[in-house]
N, C-alpha and C. Protein backbone atom coordinates (compact mmCIF):
# COMPACT_ATOMS: atom_id res chain seq x y z
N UNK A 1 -17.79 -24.41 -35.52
CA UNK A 1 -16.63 -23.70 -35.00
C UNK A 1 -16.61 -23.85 -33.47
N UNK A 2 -15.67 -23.97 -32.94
CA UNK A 2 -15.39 -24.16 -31.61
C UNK A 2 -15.23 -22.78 -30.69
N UNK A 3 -15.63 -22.87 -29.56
CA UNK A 3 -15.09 -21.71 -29.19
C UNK A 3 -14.20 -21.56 -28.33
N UNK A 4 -12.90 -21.15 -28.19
CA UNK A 4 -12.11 -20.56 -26.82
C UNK A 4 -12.03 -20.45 -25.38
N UNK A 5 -11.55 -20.72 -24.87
CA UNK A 5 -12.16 -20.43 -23.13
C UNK A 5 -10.53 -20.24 -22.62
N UNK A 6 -10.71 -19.41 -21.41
CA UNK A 6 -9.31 -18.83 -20.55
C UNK A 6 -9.59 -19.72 -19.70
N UNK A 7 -8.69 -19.84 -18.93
CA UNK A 7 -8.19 -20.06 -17.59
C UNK A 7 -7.47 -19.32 -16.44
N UNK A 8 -7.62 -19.03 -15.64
CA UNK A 8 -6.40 -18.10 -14.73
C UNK A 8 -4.98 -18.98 -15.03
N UNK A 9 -3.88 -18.92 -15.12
CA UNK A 9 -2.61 -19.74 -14.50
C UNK A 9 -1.65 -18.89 -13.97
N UNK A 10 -1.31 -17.68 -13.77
CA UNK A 10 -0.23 -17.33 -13.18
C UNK A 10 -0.48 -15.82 -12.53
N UNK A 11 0.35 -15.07 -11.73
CA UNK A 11 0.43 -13.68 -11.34
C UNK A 11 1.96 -13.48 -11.74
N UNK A 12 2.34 -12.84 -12.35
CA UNK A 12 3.83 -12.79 -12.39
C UNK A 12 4.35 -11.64 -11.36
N UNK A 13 5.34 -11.38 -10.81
CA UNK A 13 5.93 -10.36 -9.91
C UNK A 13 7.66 -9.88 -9.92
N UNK A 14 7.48 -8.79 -10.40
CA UNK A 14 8.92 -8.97 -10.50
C UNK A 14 9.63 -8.30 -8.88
N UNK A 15 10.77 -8.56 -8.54
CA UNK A 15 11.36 -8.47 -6.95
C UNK A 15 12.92 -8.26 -7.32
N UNK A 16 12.61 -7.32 -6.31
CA UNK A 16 14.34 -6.83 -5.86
C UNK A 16 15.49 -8.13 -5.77
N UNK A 17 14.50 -9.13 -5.12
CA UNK A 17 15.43 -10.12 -4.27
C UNK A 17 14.40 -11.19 -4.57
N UNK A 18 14.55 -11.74 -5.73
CA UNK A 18 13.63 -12.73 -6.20
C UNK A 18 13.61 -14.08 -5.22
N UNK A 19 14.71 -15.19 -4.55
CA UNK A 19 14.65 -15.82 -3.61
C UNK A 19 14.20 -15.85 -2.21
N UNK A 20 14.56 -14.16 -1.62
CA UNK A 20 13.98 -13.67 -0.49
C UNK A 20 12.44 -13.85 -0.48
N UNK A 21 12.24 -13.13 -1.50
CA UNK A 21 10.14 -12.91 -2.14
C UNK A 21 9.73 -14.26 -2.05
N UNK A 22 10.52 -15.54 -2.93
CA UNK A 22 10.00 -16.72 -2.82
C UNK A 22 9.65 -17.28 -1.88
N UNK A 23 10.94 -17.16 -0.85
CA UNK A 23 10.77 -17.76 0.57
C UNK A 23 9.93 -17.18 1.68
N UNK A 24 9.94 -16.22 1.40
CA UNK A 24 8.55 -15.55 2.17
C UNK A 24 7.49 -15.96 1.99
N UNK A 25 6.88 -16.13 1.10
CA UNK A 25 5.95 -16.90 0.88
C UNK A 25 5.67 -18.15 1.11
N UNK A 26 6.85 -18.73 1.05
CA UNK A 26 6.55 -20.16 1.64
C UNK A 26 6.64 -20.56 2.51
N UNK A 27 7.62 -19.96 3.58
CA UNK A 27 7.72 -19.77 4.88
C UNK A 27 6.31 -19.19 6.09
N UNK A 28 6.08 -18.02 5.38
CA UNK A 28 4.76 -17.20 5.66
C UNK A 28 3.54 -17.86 5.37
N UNK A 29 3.16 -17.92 4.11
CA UNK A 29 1.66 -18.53 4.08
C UNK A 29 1.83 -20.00 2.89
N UNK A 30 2.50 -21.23 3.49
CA UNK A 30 2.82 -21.88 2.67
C UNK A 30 2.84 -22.56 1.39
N UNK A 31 3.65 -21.68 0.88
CA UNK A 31 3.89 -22.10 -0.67
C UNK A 31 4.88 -22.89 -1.10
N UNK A 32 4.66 -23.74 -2.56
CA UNK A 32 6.10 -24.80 -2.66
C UNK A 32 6.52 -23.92 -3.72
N UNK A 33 8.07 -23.64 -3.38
CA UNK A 33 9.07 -23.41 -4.68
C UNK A 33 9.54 -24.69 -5.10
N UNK A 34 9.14 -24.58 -6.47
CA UNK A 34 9.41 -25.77 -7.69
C UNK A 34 10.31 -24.91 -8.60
N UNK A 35 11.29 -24.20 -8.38
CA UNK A 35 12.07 -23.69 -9.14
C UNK A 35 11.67 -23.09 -10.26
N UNK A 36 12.33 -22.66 -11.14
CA UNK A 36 12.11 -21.88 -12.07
C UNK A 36 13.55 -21.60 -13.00
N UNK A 37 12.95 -21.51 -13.83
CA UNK A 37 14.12 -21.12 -15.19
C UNK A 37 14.59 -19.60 -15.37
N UNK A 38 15.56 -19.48 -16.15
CA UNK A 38 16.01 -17.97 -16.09
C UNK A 38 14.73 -17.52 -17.08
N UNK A 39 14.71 -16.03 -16.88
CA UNK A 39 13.64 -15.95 -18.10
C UNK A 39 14.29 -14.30 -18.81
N UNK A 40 14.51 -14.98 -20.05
CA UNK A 40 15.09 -13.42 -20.38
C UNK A 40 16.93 -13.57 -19.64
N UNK A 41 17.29 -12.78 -19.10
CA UNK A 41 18.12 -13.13 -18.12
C UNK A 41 17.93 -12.57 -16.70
N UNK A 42 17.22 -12.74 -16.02
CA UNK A 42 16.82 -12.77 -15.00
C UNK A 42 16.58 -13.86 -14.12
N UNK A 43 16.56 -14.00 -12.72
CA UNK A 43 16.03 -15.35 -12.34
C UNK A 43 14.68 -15.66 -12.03
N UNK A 44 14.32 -16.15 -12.24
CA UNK A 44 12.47 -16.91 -12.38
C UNK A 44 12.52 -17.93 -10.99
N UNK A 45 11.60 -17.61 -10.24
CA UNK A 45 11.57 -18.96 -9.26
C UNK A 45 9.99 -18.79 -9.34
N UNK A 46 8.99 -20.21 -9.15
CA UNK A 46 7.92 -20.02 -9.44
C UNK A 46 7.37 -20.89 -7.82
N UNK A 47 6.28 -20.38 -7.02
CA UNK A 47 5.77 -20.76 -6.48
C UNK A 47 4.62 -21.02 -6.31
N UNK A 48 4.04 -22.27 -5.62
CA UNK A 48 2.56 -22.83 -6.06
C UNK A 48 1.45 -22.90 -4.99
N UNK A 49 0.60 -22.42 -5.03
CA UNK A 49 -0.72 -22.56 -3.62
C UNK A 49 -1.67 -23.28 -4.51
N UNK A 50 -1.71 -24.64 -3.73
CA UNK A 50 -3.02 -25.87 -3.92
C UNK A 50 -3.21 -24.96 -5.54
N UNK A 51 -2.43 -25.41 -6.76
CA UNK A 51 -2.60 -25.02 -8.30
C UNK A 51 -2.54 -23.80 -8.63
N UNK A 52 -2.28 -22.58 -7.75
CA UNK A 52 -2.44 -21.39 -8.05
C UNK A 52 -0.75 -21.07 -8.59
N UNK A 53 -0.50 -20.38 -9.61
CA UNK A 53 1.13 -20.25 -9.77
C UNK A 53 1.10 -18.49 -9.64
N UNK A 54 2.71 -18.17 -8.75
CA UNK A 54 3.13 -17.07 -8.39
C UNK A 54 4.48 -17.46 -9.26
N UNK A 55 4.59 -16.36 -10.15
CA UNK A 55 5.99 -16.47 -10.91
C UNK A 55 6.55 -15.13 -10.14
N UNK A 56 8.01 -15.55 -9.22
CA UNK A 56 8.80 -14.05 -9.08
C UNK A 56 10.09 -13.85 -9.80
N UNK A 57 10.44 -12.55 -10.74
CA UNK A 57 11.36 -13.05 -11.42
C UNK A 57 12.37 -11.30 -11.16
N UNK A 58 13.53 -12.08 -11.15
CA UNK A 58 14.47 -10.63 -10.94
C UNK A 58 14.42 -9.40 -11.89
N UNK A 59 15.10 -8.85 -12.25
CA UNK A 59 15.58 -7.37 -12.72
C UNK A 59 16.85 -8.21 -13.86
N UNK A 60 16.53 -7.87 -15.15
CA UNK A 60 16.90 -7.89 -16.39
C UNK A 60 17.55 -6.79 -16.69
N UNK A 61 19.13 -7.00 -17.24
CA UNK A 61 19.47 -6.21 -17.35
C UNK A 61 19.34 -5.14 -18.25
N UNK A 62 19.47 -3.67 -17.65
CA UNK A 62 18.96 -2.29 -18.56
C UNK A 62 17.97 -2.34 -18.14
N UNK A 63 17.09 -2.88 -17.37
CA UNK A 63 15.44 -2.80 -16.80
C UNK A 63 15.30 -1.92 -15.73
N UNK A 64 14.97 -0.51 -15.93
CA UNK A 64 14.75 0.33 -15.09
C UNK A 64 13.50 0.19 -14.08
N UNK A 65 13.68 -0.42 -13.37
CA UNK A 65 12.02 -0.64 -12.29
C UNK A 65 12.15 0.26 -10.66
N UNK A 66 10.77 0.67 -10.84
CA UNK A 66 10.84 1.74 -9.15
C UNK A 66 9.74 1.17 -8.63
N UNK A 67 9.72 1.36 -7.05
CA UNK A 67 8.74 0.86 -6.06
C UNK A 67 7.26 1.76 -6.69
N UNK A 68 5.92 1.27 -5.93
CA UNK A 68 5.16 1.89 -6.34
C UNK A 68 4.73 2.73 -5.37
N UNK A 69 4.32 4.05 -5.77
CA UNK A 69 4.04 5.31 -4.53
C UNK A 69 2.55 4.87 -4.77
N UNK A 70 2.35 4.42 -3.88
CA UNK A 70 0.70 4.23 -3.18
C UNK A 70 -0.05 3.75 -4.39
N UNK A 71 -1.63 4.17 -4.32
CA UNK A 71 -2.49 3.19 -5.40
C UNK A 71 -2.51 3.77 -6.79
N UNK A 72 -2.43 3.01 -7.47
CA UNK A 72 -2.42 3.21 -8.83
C UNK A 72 -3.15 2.46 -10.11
N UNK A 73 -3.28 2.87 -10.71
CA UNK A 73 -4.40 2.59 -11.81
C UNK A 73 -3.71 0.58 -11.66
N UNK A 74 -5.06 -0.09 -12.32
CA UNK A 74 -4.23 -1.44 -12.33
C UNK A 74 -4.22 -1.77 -11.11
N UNK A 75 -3.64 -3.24 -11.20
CA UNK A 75 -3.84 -4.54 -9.95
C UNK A 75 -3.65 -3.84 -8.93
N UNK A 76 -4.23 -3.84 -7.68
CA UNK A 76 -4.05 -3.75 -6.66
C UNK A 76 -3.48 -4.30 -5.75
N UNK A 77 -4.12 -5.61 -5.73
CA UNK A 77 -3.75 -6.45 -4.84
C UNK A 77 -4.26 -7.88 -5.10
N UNK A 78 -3.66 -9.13 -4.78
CA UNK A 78 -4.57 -10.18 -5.04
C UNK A 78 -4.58 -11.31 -3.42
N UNK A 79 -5.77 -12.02 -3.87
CA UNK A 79 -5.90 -12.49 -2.37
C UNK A 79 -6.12 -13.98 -2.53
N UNK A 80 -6.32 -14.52 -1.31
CA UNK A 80 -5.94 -16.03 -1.17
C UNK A 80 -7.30 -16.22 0.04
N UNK A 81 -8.03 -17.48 0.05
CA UNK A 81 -9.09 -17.44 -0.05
C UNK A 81 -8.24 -18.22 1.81
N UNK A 82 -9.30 -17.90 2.80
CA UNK A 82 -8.60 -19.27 4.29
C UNK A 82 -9.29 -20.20 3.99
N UNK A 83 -9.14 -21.42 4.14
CA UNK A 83 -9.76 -22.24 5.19
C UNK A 83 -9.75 -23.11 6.09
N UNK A 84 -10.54 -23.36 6.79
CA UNK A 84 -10.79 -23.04 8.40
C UNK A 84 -10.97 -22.37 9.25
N UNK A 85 -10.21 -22.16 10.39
CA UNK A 85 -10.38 -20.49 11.26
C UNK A 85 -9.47 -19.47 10.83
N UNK A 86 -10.12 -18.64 10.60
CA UNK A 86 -9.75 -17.30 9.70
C UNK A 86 -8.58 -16.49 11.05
N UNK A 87 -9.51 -16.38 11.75
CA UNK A 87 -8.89 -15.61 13.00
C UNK A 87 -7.18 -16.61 13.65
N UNK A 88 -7.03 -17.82 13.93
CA UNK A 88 -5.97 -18.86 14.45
C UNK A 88 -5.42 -18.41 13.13
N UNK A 89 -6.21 -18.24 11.88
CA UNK A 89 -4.74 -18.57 10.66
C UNK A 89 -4.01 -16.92 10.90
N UNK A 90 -4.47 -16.09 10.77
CA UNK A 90 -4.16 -14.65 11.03
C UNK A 90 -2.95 -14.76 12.01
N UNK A 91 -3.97 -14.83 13.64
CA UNK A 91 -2.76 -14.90 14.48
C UNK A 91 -1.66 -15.77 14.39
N UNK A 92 -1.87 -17.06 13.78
CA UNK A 92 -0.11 -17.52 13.49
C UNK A 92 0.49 -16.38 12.26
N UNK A 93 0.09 -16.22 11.61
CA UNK A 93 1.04 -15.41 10.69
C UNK A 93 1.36 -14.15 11.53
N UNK A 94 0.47 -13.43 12.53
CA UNK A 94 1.38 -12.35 13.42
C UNK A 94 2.96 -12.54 14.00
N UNK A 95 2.41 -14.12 14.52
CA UNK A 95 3.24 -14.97 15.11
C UNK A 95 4.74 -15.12 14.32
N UNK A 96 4.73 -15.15 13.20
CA UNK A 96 5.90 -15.21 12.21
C UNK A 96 6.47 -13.74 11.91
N UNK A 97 5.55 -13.07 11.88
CA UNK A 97 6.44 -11.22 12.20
C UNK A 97 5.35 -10.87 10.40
N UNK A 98 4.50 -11.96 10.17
CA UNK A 98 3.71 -10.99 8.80
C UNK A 98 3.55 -9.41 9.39
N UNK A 99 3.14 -8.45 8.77
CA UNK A 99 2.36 -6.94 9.10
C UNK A 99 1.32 -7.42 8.34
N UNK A 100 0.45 -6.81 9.20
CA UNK A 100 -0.97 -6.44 8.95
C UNK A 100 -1.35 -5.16 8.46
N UNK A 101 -1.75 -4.41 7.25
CA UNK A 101 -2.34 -3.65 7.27
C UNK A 101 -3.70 -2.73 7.43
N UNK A 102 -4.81 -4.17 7.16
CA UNK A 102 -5.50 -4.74 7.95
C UNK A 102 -6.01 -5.53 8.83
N UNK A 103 -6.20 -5.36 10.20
CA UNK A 103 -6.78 -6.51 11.06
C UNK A 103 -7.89 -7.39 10.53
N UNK A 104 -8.21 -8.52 11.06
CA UNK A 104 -9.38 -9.21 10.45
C UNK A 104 -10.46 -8.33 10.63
N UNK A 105 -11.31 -8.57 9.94
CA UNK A 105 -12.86 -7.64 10.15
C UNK A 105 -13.80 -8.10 9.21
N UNK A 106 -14.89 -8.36 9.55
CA UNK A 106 -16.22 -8.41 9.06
C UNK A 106 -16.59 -7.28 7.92
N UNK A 107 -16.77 -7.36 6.70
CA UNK A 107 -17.12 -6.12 6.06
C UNK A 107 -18.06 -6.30 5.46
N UNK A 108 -19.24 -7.34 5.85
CA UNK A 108 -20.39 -7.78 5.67
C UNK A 108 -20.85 -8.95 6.64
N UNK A 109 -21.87 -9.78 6.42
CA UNK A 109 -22.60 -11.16 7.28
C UNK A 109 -21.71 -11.99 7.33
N UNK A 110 -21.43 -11.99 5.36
CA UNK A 110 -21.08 -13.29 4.65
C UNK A 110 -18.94 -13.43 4.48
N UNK A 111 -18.80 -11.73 4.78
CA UNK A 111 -17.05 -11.94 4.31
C UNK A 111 -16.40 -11.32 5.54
N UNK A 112 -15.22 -12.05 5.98
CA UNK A 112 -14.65 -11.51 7.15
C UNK A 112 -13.11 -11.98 5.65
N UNK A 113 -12.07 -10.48 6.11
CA UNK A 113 -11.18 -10.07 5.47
C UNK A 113 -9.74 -9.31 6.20
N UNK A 114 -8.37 -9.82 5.79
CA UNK A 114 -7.53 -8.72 6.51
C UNK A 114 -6.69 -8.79 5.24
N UNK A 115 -5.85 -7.87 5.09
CA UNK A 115 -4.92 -7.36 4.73
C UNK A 115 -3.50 -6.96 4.74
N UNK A 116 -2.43 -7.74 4.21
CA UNK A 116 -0.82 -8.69 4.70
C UNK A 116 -0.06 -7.79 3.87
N UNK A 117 1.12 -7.45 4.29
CA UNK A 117 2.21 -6.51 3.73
C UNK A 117 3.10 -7.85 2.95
N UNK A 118 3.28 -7.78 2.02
CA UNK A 118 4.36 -9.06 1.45
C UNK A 118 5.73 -8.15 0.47
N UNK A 119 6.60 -9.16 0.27
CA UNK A 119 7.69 -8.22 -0.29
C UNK A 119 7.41 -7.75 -1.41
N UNK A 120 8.35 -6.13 -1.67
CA UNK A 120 7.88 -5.55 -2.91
C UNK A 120 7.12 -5.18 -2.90
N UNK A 121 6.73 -4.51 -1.81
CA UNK A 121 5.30 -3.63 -1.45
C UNK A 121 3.97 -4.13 -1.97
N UNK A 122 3.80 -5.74 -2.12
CA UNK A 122 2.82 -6.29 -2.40
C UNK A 122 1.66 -6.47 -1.23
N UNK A 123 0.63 -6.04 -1.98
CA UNK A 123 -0.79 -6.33 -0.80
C UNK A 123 -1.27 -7.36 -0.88
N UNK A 124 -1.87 -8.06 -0.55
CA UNK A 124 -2.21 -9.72 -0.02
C UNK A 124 -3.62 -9.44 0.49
N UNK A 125 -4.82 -9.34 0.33
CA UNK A 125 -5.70 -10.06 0.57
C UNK A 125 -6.22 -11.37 1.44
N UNK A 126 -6.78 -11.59 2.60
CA UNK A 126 -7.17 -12.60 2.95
C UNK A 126 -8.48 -12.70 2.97
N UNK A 127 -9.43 -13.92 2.85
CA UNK A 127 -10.37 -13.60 2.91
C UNK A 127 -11.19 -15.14 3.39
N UNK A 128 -12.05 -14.47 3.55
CA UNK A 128 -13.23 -16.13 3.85
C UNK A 128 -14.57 -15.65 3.92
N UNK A 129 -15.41 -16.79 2.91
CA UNK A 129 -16.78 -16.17 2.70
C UNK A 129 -17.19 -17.21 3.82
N UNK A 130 -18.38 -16.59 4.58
CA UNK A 130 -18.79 -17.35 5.78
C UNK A 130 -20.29 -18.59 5.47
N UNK A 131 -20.41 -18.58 3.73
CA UNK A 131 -21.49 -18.82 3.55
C UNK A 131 -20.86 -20.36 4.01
C-alpha cells in the first residue's frame, strides 16, 4: 500500500477589492498576477511568490463577510521568508508607504523579524533566519 503525502499550494483570501489586494502585493513585495477564474461567482485573481500561490477572491453573492476585531482563534498571520539584507528590503518597502506594525528586530541570535499591514487587515510576517 502506498502512502499519501501533502504539499502546501495555496492561502486563499477573500477581499473587499479583490484587484486592489492583488496589486498590492505585487507592487509592494513583488508578486506576479497570472489571473484567475471566477470562482463561484466572485472574482479570483491568483498571485505567485518564487511557487508560493496567494488566491484573492471577491464577495459572492448573499455572502455576509465582516472585518476581523483583533486576534482570533485560527490563522494569524503568514510570512514570507527575505533574502539578502533584511533591513534595505524593509526600508524600501517604507519607501512605498507599506505600515509597519512591527519594526525589524532581533527576537533571538538566529531570527531577525518585522511585521507589514497588507489589505484586509492582513498581517504579513517577515522574516530571516541568520543561520
Amino acid at each position: 500500500m502506498s502512502e499519501s503525502t501533502i504539499a502546501f499550494h495555496h492561502n486563499h483570501m477573500i477581499s473587499e477589492d479583490p484587484k486592489t489586494a492583488a496589486s498590492w502585493y505585487a507592487d509592494k513585495l513583488g508578486g506576479r498576477i497570472i489571473g484567475g477564474p471566477e470562482a463561484l461567482e466572485a472574482p479570483s485573481i491568483v498571485v505567485t511568490f518564487k511557487g508560493i500561490v496567494l488566491i484573492i477572491r471577491g464577495r459572492n453573492t448573499g455572502e455576509k463577510i465582516k472585518a476581523k476585531q483583533g486576534l482570533e482563534w485560527g490563522m494569524d498571520h503568514f510570512g514570507f521568508q527575505v533574502e539578502g539584507d533584511f533591513d534595505a528590503y524593509c526600508k524600501g518597502l517604507k519607501e512605498k508607504g507599506v505600515i509597519f506594525t512591527l519594526d525589524p528586530v532581533d527576537i533571538n541570535p538566529n531570527l531577525r523579524i518585522a511585521f507589514i499591514e497588507a489589505p484586509d487587515n492582513t498581517s504579513i510576517e517577515l522574516l530571516q533566519n541568520k543561520r
